[in-house]
PDB file of N, CA and C in Angstrom:
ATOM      1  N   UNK A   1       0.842  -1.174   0.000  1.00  0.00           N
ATOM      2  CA  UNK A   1       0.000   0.000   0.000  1.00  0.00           C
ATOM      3  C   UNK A   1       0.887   1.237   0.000  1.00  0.00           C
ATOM      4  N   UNK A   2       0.537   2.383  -0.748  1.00  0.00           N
ATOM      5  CA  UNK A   2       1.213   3.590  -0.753  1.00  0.00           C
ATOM      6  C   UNK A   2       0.275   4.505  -0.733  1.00  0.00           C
ATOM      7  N   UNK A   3       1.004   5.893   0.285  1.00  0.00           N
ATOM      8  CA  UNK A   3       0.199   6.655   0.810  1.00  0.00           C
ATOM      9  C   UNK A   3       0.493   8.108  -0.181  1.00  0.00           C
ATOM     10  N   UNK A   4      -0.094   8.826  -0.711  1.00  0.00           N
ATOM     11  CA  UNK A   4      -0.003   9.734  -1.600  1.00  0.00           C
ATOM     12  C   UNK A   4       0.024  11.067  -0.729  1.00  0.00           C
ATOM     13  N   UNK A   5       1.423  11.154  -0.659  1.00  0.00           N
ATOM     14  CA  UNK A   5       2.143  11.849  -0.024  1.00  0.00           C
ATOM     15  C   UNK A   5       2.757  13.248  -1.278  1.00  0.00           C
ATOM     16  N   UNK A   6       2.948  13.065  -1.818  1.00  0.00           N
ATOM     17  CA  UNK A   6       3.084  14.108  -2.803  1.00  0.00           C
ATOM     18  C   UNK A   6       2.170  15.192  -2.968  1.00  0.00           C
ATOM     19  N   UNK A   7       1.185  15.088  -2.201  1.00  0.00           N
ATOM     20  CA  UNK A   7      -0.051  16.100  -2.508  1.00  0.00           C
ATOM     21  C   UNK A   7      -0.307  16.463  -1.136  1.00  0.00           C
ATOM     22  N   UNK A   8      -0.366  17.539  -0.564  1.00  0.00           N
ATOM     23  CA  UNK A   8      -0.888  18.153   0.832  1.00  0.00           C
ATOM     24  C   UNK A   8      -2.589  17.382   1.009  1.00  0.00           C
ATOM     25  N   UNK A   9      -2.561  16.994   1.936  1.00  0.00           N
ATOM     26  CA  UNK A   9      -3.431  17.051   2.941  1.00  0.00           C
ATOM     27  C   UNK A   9      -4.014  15.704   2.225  1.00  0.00           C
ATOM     28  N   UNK A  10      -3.584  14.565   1.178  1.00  0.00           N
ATOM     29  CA  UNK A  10      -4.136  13.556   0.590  1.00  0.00           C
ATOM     30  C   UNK A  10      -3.848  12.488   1.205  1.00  0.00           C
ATOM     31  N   UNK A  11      -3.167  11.855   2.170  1.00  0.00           N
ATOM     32  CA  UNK A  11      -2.963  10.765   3.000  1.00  0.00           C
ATOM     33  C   UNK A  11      -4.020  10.789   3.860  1.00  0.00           C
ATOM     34  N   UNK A  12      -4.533   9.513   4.310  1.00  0.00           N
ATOM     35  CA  UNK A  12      -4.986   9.304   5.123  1.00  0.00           C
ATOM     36  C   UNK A  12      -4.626   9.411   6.268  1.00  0.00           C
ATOM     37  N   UNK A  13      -5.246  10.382   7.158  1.00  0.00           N
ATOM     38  CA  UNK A  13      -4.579  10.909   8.388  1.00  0.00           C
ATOM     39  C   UNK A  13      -4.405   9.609   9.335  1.00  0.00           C
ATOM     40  N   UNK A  14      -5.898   9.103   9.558  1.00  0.00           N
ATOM     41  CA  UNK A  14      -5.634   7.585  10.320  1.00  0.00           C
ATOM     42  C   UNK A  14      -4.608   6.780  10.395  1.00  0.00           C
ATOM     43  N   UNK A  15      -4.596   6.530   9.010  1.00  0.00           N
ATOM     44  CA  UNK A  15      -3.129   5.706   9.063  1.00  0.00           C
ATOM     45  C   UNK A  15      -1.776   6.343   8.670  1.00  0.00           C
ATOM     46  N   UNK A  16      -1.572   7.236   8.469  1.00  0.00           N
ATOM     47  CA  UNK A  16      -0.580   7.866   8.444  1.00  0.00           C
ATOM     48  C   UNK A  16      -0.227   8.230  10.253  1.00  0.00           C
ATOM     49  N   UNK A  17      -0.445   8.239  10.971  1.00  0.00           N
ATOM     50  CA  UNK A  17      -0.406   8.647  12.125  1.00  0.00           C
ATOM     51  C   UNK A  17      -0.322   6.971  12.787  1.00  0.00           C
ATOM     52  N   UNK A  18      -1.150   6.241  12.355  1.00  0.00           N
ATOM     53  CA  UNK A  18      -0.620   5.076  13.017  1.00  0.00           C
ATOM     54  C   UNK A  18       0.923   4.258  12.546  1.00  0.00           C
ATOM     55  N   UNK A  19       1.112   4.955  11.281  1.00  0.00           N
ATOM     56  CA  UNK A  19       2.563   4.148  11.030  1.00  0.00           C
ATOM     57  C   UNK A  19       2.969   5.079  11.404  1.00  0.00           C
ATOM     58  N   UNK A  20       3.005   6.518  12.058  1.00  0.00           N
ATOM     59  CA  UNK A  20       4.159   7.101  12.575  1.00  0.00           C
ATOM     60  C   UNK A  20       4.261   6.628  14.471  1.00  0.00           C
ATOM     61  N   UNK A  21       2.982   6.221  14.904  1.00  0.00           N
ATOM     62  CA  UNK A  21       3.040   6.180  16.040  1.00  0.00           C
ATOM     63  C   UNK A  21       3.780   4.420  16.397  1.00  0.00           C
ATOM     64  N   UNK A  22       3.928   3.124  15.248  1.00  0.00           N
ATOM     65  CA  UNK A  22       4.455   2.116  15.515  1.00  0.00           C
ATOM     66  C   UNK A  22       6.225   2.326  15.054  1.00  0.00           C
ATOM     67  N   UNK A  23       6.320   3.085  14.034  1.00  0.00           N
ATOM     68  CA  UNK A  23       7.449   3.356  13.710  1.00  0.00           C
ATOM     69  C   UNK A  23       8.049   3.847  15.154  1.00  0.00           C
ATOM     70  N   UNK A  24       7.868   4.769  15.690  1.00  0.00           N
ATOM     71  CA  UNK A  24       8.496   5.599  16.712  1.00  0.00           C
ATOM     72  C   UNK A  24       8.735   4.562  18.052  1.00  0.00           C
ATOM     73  N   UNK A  25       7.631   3.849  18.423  1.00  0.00           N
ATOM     74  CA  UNK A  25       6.970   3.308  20.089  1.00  0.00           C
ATOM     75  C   UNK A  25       6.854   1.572  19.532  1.00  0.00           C
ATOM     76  N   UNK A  26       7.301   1.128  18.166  1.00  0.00           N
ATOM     77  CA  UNK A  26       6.901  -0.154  17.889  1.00  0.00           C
ATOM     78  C   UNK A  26       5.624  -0.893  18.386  1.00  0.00           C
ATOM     79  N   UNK A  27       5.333  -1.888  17.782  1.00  0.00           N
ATOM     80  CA  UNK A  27       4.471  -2.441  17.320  1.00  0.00           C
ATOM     81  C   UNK A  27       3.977  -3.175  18.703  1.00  0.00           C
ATOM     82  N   UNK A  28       5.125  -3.238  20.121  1.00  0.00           N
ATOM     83  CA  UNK A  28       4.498  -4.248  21.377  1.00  0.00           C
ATOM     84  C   UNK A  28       3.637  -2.905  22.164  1.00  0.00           C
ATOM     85  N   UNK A  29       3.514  -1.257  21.769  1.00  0.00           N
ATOM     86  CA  UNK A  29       2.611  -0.503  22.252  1.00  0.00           C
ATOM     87  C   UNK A  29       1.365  -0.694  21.539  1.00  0.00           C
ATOM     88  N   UNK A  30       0.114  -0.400  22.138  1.00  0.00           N
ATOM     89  CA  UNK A  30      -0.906  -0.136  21.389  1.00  0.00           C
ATOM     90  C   UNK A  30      -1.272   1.074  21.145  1.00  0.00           C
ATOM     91  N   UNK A  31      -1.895   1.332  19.940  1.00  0.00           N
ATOM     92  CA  UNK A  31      -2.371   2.828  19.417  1.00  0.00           C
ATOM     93  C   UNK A  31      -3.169   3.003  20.453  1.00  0.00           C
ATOM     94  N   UNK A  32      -2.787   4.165  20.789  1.00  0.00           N
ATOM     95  CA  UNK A  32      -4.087   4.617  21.758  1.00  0.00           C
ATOM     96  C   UNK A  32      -5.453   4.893  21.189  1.00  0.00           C
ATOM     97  N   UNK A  33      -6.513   4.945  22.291  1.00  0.00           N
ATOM     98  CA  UNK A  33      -8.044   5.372  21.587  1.00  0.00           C
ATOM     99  C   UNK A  33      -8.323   6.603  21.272  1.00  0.00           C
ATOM    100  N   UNK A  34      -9.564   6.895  20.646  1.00  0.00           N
ATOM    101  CA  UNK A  34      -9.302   8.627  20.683  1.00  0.00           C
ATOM    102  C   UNK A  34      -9.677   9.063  21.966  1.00  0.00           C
ATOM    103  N   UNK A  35      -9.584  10.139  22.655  1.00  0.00           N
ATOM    104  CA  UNK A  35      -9.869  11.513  23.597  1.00  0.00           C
ATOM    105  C   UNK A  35     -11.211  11.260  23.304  1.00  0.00           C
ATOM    106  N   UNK A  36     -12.028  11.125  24.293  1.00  0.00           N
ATOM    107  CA  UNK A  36     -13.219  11.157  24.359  1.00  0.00           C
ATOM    108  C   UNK A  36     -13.546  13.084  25.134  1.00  0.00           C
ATOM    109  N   UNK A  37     -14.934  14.147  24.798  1.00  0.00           N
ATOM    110  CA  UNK A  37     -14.919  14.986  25.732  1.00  0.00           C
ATOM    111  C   UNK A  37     -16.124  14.947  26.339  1.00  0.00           C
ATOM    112  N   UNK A  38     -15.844  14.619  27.789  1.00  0.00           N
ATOM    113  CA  UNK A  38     -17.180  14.796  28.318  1.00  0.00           C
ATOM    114  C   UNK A  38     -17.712  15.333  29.100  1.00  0.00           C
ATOM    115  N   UNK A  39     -17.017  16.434  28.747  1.00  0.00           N
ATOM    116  CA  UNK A  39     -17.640  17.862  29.276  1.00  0.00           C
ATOM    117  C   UNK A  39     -18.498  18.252  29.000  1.00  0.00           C
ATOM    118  N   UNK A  40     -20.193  19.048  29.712  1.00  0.00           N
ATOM    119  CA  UNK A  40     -21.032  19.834  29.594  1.00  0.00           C
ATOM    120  C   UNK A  40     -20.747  20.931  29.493  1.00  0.00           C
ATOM    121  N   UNK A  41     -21.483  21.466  28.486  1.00  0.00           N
ATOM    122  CA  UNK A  41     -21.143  23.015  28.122  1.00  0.00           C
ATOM    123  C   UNK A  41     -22.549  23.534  28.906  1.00  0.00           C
ATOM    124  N   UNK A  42     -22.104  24.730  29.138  1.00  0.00           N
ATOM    125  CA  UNK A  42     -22.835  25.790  30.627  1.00  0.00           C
ATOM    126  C   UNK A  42     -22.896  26.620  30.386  1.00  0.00           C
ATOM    127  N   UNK A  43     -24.232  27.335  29.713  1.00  0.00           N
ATOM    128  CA  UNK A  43     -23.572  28.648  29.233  1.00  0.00           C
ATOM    129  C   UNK A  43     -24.596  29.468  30.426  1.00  0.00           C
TER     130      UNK A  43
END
């Protein structure tokens, strides 16, 4: 698979971010989940 990197903003952020996050922390970390917010807004 190749990520089309030659063009701004055309990679898939998902996985572009997960091969930077196994590249860096290898493959025995797990991707973390997303940030959930569960904050009430109060106005």
């Amino acid at each position: 698979m190749e990520l089309p990197l030659h063009e701004i903003d055309q990679a898939d952020e998902e996985m572009l971010n997960r091969i930077l996050w196994h590249s860096v922390k290898g493959y025995h970390v797990p991707y973390p989940a997303m940030a959930q917010n569960n904050r009430v807004n109060v106005d």
